[in-house]
N, C-alpha and C. Protein backbone atom coordinates (compact mmCIF):
# COMPACT_ATOMS: atom_id res chain seq x y z
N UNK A 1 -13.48 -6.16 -0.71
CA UNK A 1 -13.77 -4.90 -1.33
C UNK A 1 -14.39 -3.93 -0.32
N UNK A 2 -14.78 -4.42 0.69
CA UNK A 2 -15.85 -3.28 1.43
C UNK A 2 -14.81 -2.66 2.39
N UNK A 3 -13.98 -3.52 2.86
CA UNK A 3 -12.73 -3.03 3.91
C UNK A 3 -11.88 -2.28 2.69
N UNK A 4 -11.54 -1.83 1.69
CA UNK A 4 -11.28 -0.80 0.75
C UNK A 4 -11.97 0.24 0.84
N UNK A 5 -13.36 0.38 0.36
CA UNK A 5 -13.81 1.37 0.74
C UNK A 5 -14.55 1.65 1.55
N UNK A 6 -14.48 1.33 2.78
CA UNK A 6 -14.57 1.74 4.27
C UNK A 6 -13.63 2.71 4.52
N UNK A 7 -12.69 2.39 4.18
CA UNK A 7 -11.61 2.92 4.78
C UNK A 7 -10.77 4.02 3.45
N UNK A 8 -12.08 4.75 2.25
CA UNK A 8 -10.67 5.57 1.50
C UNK A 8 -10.61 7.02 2.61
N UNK A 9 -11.05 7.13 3.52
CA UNK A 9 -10.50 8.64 4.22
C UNK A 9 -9.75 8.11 5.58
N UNK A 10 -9.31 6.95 5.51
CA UNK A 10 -8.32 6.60 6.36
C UNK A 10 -6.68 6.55 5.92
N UNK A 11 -5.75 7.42 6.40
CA UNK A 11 -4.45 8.15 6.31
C UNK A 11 -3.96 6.61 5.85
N UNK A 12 -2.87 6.78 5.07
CA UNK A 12 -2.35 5.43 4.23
C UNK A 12 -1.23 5.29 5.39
N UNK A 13 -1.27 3.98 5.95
CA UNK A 13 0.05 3.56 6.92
C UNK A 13 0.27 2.25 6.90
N UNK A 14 1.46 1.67 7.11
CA UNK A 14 1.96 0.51 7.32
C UNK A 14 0.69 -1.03 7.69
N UNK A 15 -0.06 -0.50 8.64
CA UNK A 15 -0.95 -1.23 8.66
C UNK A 15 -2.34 -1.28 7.52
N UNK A 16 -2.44 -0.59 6.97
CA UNK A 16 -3.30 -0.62 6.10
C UNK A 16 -2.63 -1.00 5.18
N UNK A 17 -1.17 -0.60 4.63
CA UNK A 17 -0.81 -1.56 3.65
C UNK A 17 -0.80 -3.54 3.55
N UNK A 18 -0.52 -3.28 4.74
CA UNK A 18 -0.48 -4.42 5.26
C UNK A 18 -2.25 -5.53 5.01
N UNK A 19 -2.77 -5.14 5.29
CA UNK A 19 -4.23 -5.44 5.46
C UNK A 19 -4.93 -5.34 3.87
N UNK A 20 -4.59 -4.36 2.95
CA UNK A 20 -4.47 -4.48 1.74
C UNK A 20 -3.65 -5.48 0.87
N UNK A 21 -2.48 -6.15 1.30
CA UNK A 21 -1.50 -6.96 0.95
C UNK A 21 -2.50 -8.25 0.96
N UNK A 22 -2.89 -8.26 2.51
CA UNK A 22 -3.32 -9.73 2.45
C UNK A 22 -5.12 -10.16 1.93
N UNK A 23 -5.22 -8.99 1.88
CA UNK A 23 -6.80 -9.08 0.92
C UNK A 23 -6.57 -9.43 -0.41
N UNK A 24 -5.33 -8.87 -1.01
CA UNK A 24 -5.17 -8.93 -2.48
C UNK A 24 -4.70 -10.13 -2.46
N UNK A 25 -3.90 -10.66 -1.57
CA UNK A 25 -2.78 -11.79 -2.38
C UNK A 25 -3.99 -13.07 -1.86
N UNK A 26 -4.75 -12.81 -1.16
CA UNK A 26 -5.24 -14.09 -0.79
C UNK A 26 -6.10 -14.93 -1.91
N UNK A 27 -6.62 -13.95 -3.22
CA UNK A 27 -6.70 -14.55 -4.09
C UNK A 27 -5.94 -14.85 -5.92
N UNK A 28 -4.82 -13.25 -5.49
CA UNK A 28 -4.08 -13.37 -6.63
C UNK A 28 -2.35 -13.89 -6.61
N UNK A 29 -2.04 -13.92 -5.31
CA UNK A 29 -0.51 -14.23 -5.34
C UNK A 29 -0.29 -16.18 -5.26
N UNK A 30 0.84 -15.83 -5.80
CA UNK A 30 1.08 -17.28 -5.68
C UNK A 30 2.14 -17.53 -4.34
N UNK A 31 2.88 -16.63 -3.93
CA UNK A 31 3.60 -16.47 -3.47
C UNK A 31 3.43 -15.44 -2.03
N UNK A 32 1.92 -15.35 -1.05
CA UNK A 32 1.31 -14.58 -0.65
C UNK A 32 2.82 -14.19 0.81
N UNK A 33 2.65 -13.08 1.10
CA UNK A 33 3.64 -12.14 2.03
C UNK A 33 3.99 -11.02 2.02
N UNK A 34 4.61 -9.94 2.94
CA UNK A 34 4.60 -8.52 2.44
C UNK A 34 6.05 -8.25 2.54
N UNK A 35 5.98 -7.44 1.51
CA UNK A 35 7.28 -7.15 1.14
C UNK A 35 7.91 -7.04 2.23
N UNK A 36 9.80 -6.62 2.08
CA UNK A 36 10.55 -5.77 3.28
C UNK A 36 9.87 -4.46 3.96
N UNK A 37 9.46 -4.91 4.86
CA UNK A 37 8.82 -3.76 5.67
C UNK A 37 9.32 -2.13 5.98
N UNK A 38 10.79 -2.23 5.60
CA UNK A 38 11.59 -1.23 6.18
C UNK A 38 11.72 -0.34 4.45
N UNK A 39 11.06 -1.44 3.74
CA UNK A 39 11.39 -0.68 2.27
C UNK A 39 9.96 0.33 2.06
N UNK A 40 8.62 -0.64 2.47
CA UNK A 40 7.58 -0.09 2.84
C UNK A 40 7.58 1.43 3.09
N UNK A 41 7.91 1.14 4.42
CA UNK A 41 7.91 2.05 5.63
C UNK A 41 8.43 3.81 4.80
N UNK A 42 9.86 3.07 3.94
CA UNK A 42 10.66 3.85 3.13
C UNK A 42 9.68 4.65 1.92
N UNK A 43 8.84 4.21 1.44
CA UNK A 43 8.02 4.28 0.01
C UNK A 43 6.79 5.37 1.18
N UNK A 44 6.37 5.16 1.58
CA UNK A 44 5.17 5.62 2.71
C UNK A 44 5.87 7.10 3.14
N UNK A 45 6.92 6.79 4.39
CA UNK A 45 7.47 8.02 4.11
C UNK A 45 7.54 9.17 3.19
N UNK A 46 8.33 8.71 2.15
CA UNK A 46 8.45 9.62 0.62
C UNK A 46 7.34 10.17 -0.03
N UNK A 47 6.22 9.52 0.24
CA UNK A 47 4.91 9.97 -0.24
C UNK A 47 4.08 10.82 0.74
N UNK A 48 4.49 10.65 1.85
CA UNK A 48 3.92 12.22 2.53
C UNK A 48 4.29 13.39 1.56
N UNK A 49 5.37 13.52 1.36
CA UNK A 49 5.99 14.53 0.36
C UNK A 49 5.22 15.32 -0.56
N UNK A 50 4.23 14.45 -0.83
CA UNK A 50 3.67 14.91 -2.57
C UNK A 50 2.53 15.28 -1.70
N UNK A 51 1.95 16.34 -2.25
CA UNK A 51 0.85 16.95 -1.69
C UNK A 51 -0.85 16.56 -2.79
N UNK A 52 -0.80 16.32 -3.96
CA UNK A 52 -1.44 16.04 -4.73
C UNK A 52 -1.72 14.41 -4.79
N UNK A 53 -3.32 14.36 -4.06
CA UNK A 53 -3.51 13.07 -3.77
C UNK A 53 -3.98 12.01 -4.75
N UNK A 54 -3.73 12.20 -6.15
CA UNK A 54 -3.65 11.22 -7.13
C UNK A 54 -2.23 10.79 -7.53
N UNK A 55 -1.66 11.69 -7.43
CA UNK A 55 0.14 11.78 -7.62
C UNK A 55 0.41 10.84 -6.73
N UNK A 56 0.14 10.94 -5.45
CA UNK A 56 0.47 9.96 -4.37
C UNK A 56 -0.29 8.83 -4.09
N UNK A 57 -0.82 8.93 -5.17
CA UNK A 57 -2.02 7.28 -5.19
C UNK A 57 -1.11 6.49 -5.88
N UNK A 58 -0.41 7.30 -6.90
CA UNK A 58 0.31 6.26 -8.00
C UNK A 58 1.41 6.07 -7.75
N UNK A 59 2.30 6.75 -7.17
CA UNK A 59 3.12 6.83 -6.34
C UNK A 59 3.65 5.69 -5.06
N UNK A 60 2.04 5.56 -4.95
CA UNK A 60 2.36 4.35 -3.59
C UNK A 60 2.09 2.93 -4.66
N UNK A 61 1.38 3.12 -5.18
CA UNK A 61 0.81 1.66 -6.15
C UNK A 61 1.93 0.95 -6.83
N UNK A 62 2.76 2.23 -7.83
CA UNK A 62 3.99 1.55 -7.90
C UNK A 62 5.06 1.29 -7.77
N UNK A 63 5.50 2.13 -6.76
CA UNK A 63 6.71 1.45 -5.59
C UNK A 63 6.46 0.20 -4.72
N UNK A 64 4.95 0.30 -4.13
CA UNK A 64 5.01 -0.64 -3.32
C UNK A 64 4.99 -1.97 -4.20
N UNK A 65 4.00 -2.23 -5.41
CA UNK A 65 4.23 -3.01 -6.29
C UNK A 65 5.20 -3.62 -7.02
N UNK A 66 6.31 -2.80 -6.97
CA UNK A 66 7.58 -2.78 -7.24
C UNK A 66 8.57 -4.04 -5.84
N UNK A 67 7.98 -3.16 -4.82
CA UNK A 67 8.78 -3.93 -4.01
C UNK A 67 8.36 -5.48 -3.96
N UNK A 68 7.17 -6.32 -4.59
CA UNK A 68 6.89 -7.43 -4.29
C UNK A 68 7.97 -8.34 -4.96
């Protein structure tokens, strides 16, 4: 939890998803790993787009969630 919010004014990127992936799954996945990276990468992209930073909170939560 503290490496979460350490880091909410740090720009959302591949590595932070990443680092978020394995904080979460280490106690909820059964199946712990990160998605296709290139689908990632794809979802991240698209969300520069949206300028409204709750829009793009939810935005990333459930695509990337999607991709697991």
């Amino acid at each position: 939890m503290q490496f979460m919010l350490s880091n909410l004014d740090r720009p959302v990127d591949l590595d932070l998803v990443k680092e978020y992936n394995r904080i979460v799954c280490e106690s909820l996945c059964d199946k712990p790993g990160m998605p296709a990276i290139g689908k990632i990468e794809e979802v991240l992209q698209l969300a520069k787009e949206i300028d409204h930073p709750i829009k793009q909170g939810f935005y990333l939560f459930g695509h990337i969630a999607r991709e697991r």
